[in-house]
N, C-alpha and C. Protein backbone atom coordinates (compact mmCIF):
# COMPACT_ATOMS: atom_id res chain seq x y z
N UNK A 1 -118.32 27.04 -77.05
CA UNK A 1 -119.51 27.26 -76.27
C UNK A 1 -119.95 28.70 -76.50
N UNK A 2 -121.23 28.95 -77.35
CA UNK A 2 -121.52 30.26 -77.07
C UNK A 2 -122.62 30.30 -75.81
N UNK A 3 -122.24 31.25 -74.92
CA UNK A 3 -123.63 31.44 -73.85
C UNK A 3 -124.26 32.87 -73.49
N UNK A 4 -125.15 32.61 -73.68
CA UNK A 4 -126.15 33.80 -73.38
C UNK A 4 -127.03 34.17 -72.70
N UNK A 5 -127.23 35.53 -72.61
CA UNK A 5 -127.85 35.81 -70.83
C UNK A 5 -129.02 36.45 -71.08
N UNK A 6 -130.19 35.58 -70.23
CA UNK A 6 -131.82 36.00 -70.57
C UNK A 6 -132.32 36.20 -69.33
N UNK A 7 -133.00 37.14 -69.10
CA UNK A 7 -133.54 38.14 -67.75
C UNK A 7 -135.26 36.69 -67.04
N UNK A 8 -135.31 37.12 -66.12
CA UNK A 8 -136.62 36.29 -65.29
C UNK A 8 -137.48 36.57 -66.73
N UNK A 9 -137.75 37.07 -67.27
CA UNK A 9 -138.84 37.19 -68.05
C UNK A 9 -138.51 36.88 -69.71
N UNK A 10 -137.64 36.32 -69.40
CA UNK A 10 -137.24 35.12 -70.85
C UNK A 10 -136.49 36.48 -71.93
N UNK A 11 -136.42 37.90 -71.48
CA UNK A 11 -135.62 38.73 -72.32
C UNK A 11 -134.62 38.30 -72.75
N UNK A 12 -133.66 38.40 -73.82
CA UNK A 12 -132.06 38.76 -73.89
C UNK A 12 -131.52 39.76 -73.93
N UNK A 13 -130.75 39.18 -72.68
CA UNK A 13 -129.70 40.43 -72.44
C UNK A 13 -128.50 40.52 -72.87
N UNK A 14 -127.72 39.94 -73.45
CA UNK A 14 -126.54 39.87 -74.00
C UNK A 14 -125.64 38.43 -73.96
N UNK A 15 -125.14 38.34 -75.35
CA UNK A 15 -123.90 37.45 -74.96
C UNK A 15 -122.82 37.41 -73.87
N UNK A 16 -122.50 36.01 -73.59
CA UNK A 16 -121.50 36.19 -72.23
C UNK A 16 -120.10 35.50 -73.08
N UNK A 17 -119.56 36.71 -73.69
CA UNK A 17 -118.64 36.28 -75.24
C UNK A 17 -117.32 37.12 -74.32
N UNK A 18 -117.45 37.51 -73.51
CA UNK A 18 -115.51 37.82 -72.95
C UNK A 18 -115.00 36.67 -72.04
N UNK A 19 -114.05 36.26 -72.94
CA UNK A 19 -113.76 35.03 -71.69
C UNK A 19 -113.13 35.11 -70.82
N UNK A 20 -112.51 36.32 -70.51
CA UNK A 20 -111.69 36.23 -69.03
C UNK A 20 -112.70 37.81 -68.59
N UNK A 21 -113.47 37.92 -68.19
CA UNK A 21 -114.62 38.77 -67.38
C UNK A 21 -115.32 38.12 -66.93
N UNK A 22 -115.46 38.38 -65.53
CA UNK A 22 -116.66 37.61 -64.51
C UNK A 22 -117.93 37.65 -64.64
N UNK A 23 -118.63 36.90 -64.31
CA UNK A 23 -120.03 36.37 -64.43
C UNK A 23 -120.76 37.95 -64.03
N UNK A 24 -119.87 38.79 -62.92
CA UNK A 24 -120.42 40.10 -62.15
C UNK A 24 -120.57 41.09 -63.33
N UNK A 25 -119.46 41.12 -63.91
CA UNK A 25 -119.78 42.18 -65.08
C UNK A 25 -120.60 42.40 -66.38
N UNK A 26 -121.92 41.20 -66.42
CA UNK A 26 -123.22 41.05 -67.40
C UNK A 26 -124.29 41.73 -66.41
N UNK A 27 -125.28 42.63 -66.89
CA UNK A 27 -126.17 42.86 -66.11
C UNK A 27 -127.14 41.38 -65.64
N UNK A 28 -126.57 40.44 -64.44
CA UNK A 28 -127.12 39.54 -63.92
C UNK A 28 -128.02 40.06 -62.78
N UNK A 29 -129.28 39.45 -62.53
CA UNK A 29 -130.07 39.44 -61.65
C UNK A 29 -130.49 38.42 -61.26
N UNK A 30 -131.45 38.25 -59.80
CA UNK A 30 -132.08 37.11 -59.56
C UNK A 30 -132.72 36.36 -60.48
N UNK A 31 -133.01 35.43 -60.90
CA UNK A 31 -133.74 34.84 -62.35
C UNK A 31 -133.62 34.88 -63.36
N UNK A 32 -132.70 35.27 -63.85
CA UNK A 32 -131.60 34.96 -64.87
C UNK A 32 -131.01 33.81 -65.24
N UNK A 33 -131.03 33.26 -66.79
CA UNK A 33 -130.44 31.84 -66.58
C UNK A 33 -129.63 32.27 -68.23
N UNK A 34 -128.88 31.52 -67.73
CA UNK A 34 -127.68 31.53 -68.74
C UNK A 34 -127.69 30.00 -69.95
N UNK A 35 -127.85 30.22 -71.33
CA UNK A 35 -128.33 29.69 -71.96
C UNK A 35 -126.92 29.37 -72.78
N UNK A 36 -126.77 28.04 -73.12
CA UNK A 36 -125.58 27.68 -74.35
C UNK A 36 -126.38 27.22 -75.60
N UNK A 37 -126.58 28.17 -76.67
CA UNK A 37 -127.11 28.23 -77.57
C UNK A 37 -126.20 27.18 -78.75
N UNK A 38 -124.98 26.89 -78.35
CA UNK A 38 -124.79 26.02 -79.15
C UNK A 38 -124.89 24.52 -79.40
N UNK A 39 -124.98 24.28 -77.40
CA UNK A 39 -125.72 22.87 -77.61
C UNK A 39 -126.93 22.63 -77.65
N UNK A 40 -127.72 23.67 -77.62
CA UNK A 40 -129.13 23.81 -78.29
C UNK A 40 -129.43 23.69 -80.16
N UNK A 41 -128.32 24.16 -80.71
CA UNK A 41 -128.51 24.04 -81.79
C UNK A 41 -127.91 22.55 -82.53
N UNK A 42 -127.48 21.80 -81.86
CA UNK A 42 -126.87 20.35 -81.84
C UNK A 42 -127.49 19.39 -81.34
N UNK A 43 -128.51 20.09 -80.34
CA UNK A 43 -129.64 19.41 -80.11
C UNK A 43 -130.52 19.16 -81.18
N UNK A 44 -130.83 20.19 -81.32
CA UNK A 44 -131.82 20.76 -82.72
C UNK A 44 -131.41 19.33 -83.77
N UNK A 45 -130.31 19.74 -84.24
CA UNK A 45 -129.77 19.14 -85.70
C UNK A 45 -129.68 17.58 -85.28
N UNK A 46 -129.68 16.91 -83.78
CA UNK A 46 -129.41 15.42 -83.57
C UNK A 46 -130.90 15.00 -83.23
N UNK A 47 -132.11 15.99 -83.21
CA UNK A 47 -133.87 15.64 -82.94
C UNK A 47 -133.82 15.32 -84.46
N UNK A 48 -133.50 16.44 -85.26
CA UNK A 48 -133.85 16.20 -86.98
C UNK A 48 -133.50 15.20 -87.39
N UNK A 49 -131.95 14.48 -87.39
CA UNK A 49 -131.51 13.54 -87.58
C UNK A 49 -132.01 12.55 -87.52
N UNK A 50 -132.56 12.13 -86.61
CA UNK A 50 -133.36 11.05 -85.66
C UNK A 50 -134.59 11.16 -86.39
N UNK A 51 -135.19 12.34 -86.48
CA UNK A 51 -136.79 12.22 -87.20
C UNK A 51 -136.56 11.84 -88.55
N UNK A 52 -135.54 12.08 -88.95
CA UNK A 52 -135.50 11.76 -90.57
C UNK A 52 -135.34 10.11 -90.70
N UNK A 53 -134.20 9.95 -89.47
CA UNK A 53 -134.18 8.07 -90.30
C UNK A 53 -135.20 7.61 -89.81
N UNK A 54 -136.30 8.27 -88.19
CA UNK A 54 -137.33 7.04 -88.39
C UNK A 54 -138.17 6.89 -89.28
N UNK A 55 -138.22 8.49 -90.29
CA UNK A 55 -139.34 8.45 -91.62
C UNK A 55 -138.90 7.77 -92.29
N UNK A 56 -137.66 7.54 -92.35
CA UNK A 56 -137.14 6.64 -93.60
C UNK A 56 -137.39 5.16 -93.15
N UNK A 57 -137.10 5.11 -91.95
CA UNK A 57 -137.71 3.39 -91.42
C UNK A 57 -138.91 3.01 -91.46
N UNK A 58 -139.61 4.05 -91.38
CA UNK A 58 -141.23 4.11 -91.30
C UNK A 58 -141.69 3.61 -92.89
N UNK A 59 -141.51 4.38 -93.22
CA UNK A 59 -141.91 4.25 -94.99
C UNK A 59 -141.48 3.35 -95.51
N UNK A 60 -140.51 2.33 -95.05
CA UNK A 60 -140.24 1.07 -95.88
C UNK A 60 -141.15 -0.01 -95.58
């Protein structure tokens, strides 16, 4: 799991990459959301997947 920390205003603020340090020690604020960029990118690669075989279903 990589996760990463983006401010109310969609900034990044840093990876949350120490695994035994508390959530307290990232500069967190109200509106802050903590993002797992790796099941975003598995997302990514299982949308593509999917778009590719319906082109390929499509086109036959």
């Amino acid at each position: 799991m990589e996760l990463e920390l983006y401010g109310a205003d969609d900034k990044f603020y840093s990876k949350l990459d120490q695994e035994d340090a508390l959530l307290g020690s990232y500069p967190v604020d109200d509106g802050c959301r903590i993002h797992d960029s790796q099941i975003s990118s598995l997302a990514t690669g299982l949308a593509s997947a999917m778009t590719s075989h319906w082109g390929k279903t499509m086109a036959v």
